[in-house]
C-alpha atoms as a PDB file:
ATOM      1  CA  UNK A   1     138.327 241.617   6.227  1.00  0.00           C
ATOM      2  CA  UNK A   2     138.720 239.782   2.909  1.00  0.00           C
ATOM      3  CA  UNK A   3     136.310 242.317   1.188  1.00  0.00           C
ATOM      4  CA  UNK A   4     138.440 245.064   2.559  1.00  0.00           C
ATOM      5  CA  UNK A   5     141.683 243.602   1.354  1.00  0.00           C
ATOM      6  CA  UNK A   6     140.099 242.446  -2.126  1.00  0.00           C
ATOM      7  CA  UNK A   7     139.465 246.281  -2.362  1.00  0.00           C
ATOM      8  CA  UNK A   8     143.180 247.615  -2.308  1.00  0.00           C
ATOM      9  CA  UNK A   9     144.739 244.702  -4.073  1.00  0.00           C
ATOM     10  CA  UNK A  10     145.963 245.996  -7.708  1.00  0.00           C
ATOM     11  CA  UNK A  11     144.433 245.208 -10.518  1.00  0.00           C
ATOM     12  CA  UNK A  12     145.996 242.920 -12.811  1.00  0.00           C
ATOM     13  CA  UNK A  13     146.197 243.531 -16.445  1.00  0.00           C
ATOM     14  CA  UNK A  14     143.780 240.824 -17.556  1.00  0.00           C
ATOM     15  CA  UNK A  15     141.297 241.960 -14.770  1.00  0.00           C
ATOM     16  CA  UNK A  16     141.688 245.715 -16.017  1.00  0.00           C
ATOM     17  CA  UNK A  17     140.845 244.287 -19.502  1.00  0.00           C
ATOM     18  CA  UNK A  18     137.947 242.122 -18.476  1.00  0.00           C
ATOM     19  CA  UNK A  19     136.547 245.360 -16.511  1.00  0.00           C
ATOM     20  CA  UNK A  20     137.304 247.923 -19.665  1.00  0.00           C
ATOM     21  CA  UNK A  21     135.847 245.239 -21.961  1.00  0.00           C
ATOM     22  CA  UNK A  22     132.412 244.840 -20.889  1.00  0.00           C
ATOM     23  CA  UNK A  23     129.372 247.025 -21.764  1.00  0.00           C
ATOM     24  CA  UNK A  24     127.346 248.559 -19.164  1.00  0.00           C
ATOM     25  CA  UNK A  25     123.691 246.959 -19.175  1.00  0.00           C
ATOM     26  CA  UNK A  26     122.142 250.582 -20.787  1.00  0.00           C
ATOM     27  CA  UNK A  27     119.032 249.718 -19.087  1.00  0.00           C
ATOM     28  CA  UNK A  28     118.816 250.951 -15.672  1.00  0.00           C
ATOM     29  CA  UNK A  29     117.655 254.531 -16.507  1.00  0.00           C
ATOM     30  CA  UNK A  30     115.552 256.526 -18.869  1.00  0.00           C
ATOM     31  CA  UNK A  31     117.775 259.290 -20.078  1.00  0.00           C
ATOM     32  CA  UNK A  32     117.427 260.127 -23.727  1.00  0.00           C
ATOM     33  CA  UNK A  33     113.956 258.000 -23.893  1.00  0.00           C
ATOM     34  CA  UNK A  34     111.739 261.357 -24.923  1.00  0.00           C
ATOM     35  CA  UNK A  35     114.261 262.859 -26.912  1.00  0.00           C
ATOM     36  CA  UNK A  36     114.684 259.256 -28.895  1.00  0.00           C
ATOM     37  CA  UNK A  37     110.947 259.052 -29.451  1.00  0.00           C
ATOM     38  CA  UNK A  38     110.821 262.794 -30.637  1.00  0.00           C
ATOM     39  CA  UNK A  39     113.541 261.912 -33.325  1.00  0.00           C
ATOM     40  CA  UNK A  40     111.938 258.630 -34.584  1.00  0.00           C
ATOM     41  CA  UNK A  41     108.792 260.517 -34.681  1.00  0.00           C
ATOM     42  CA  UNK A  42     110.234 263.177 -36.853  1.00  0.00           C
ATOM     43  CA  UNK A  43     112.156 260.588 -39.015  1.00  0.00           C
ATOM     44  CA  UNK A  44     109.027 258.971 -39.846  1.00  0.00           C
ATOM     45  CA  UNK A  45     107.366 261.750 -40.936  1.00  0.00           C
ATOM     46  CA  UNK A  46     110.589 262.582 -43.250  1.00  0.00           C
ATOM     47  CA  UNK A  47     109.960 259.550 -45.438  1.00  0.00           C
ATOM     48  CA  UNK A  48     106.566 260.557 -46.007  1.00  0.00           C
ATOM     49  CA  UNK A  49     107.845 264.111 -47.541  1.00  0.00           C
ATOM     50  CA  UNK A  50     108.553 265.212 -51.090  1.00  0.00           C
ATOM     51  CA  UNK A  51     112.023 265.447 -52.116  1.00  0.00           C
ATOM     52  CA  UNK A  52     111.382 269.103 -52.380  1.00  0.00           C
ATOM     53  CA  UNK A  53     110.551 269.374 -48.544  1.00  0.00           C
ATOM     54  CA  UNK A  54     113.134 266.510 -47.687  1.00  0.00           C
ATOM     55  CA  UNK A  55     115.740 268.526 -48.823  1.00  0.00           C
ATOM     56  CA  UNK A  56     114.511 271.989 -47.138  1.00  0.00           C
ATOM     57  CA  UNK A  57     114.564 269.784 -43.749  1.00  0.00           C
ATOM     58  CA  UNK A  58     117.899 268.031 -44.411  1.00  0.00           C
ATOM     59  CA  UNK A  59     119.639 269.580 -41.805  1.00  0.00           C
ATOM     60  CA  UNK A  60     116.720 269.144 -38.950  1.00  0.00           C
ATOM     61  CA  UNK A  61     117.029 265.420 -40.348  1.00  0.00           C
ATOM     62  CA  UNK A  62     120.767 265.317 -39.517  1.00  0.00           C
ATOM     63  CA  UNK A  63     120.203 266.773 -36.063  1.00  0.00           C
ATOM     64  CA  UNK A  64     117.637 264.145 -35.915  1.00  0.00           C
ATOM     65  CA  UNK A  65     120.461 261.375 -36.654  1.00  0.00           C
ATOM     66  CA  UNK A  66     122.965 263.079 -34.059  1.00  0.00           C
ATOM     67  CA  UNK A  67     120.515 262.953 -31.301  1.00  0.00           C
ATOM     68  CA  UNK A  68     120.053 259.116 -32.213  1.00  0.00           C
ATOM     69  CA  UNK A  69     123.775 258.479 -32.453  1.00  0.00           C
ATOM     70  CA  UNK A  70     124.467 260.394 -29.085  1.00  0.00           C
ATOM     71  CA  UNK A  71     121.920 258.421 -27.031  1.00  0.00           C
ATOM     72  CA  UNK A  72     122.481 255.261 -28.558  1.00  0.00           C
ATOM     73  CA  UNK A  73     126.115 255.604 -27.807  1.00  0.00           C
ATOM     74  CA  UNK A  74     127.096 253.007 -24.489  1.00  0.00           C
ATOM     75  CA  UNK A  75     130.059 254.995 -23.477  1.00  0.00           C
ATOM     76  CA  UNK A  76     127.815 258.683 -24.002  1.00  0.00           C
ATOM     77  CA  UNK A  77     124.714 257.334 -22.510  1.00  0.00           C
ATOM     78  CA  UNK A  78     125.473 254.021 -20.521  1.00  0.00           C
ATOM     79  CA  UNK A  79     122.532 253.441 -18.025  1.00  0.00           C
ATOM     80  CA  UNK A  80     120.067 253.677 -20.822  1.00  0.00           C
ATOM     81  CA  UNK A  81     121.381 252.890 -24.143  1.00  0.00           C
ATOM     82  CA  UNK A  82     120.321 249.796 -24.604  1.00  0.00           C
ATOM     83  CA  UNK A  83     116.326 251.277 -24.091  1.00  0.00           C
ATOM     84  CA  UNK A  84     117.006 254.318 -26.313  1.00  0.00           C
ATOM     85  CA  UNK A  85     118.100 251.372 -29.153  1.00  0.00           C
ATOM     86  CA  UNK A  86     114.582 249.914 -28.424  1.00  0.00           C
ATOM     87  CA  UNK A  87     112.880 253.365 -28.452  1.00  0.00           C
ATOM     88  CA  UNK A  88     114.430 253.951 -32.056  1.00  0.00           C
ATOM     89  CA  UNK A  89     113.770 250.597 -33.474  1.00  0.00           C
ATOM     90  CA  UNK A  90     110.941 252.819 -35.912  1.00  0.00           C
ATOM     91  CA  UNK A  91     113.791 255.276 -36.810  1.00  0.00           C
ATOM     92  CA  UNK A  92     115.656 252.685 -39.803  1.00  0.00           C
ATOM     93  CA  UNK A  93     113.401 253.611 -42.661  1.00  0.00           C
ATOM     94  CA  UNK A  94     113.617 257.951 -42.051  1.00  0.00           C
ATOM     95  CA  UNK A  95     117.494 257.384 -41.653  1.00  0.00           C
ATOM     96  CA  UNK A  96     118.394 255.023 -44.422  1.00  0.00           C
ATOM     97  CA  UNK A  97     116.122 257.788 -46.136  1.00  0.00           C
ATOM     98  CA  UNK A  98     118.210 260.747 -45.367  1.00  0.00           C
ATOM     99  CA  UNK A  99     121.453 258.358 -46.401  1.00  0.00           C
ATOM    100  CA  UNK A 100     120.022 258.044 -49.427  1.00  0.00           C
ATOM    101  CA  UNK A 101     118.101 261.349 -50.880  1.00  0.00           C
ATOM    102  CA  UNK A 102     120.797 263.947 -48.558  1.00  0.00           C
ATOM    103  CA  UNK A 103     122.452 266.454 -50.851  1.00  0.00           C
ATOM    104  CA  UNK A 104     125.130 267.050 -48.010  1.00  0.00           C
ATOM    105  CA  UNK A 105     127.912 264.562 -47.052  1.00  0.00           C
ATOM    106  CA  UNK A 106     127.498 265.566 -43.104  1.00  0.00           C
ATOM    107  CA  UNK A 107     123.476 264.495 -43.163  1.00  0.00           C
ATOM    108  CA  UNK A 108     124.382 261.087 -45.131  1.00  0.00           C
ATOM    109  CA  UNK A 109     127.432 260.642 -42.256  1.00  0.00           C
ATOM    110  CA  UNK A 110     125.066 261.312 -39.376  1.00  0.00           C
ATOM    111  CA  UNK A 111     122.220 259.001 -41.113  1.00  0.00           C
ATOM    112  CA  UNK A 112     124.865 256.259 -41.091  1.00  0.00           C
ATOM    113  CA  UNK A 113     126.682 256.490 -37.720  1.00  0.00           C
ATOM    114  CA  UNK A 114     123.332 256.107 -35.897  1.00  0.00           C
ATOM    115  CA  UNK A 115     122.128 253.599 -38.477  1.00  0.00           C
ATOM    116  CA  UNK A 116     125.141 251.905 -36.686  1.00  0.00           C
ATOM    117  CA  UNK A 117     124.508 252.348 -33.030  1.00  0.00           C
ATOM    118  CA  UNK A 118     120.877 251.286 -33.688  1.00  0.00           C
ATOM    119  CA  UNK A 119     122.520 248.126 -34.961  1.00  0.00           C
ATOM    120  CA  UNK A 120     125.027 248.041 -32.245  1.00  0.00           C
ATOM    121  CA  UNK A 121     124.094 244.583 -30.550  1.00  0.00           C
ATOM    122  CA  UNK A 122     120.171 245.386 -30.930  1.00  0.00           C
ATOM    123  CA  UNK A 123     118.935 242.288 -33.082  1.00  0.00           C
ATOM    124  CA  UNK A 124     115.797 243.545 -33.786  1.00  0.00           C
ATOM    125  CA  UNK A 125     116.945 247.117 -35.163  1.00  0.00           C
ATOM    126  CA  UNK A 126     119.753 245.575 -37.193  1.00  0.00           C
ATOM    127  CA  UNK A 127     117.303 242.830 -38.746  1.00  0.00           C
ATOM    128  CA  UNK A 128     114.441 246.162 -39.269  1.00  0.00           C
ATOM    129  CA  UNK A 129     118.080 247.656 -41.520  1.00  0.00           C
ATOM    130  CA  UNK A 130     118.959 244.529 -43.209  1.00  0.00           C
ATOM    131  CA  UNK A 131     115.049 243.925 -44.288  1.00  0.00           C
ATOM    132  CA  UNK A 132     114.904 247.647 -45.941  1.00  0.00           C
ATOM    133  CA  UNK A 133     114.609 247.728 -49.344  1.00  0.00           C
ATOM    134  CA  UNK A 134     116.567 250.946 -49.069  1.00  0.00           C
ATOM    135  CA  UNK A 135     119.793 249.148 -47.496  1.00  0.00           C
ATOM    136  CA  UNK A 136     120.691 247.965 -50.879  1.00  0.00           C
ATOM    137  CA  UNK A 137     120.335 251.682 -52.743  1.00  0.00           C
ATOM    138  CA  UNK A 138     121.694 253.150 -49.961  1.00  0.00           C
ATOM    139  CA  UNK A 139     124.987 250.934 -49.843  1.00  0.00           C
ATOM    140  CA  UNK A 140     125.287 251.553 -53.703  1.00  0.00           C
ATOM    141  CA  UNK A 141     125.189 254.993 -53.647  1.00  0.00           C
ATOM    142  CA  UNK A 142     127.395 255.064 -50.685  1.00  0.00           C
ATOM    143  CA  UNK A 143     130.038 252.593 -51.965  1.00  0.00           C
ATOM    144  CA  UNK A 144     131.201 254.584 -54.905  1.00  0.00           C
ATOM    145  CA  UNK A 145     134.846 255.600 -55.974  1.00  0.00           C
ATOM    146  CA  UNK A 146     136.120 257.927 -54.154  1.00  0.00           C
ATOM    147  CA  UNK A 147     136.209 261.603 -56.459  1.00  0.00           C
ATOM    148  CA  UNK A 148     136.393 263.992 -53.200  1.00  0.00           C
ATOM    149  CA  UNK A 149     137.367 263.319 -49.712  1.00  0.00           C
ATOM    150  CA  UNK A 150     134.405 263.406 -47.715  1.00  0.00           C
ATOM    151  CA  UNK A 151     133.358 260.256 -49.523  1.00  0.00           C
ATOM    152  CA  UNK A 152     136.008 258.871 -47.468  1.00  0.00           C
ATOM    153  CA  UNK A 153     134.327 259.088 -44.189  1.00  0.00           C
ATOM    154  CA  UNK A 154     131.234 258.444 -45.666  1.00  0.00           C
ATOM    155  CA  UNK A 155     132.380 254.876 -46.834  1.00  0.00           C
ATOM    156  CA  UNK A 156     133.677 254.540 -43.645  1.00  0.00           C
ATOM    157  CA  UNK A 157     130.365 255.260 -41.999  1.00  0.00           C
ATOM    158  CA  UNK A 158     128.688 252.852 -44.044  1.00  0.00           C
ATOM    159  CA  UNK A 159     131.224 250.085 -43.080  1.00  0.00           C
ATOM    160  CA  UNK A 160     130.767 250.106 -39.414  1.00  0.00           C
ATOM    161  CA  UNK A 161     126.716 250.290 -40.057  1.00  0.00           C
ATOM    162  CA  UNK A 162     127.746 247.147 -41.846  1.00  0.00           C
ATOM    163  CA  UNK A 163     129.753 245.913 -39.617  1.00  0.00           C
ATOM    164  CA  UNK A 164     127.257 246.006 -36.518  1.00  0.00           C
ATOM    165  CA  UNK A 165     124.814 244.333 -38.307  1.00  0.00           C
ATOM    166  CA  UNK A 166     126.967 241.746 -39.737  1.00  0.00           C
ATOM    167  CA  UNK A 167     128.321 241.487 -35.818  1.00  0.00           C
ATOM    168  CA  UNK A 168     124.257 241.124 -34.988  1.00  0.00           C
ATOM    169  CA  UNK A 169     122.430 239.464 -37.741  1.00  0.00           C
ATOM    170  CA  UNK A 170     125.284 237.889 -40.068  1.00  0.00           C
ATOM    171  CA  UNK A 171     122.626 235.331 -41.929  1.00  0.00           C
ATOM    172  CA  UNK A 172     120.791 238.575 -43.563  1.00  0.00           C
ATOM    173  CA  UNK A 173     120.302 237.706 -47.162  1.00  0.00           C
ATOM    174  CA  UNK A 174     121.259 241.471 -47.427  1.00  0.00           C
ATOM    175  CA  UNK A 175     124.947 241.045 -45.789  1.00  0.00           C
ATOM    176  CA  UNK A 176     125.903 238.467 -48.714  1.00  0.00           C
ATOM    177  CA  UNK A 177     124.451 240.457 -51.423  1.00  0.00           C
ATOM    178  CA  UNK A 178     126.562 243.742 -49.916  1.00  0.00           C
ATOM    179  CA  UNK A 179     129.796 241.553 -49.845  1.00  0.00           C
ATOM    180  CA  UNK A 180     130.751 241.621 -53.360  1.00  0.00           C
ATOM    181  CA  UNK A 181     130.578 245.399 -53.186  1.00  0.00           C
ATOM    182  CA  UNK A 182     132.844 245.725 -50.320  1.00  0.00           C
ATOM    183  CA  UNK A 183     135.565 243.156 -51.290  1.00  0.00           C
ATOM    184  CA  UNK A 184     135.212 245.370 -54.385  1.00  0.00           C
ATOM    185  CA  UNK A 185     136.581 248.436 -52.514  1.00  0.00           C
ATOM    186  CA  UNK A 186     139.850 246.314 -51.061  1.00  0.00           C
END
């Protein structure tokens, strides 16, 4: 009988926000699994490529990114996030890649967000970013004054990448050398 009356009593606000505010565990199904390992698969092989043939596949690269992104996402994908993040632990290198060498705004945006949800409370993949040699470039060529408007959500982009992994692995060498550069943007 208790059960049955714990069941129809209201929800208080703080146990409404206690229930919003956790994550689902992400690791009770497979969903996005294949689709994760295709992408990190193709990333790879994108570092490997000219600049020439980088740029002809820029925008398979960015659909790439956006597949990342969407099943790395807890609220788009949340009984398997968490081992899509795992999956996609190889993907850092081809997408810090495509943030860096992409001609178009949209590719270097989509690079970034998923940078971010690879980072998103996934230790290892945020420690694989801040270890990149690229993370550095990438952040420099990013954090530039603003001349056009895109660049906007583009800095944006590259704050919450920084953000998650300063959330995940805040002692990365990488996160004090970056800081400078983004107080410089206040």
């Amino acid at each position: 009988l208790a059960d049955v009356l714990q069941a129809f009593r209201p929800f208080t606000p703080r146990a409404l926000f206690r229930e919003m505010a956790s994550l689902p565990p992400g690791d009770a199904g497979s969903t996005g699994v294949v689709s994760v390992d295709a992408s990190v698969k193709g990333l790879a092989r994108a570092v490997e490529k000219s600049d020439e043939d980088f740029a002809k596949s820029e925008r398979q690269l960015a659909g790439l990114a956006d597949d990342l992104t969407h099943y790395c996402d807890p609220t788009k994908n949340p009984s398997a996030y968490r081992k899509c993040q795992e999956v996609a632990h190889g993907a850092s290198e081809g997408l810090l890649a495509l943030a860096l060498k992409a001609q178009r705004c949209e590719a270097r945006i989509s690079a970034l967000v998923a940078l971010a949800r690879l980072s998103f409370g996934n230790p290892s993949n945020a420690a694989s970013i801040a270890s990149s040699e690229l993370t550095v470039q990438v952040a420099n060529h990013i954090l530039q004054p603003i001349t056009e408007f895109k660049q906007q959500q583009e800095q944006l982009a590259m704050l919450q990448m920084l953000q998650a992994m300063a959330a995940t692995v805040p002692e990365a060498p990488v996160m004090a050398a970056l800081l400078p550069r983004i107080v410089g943007l206040l």
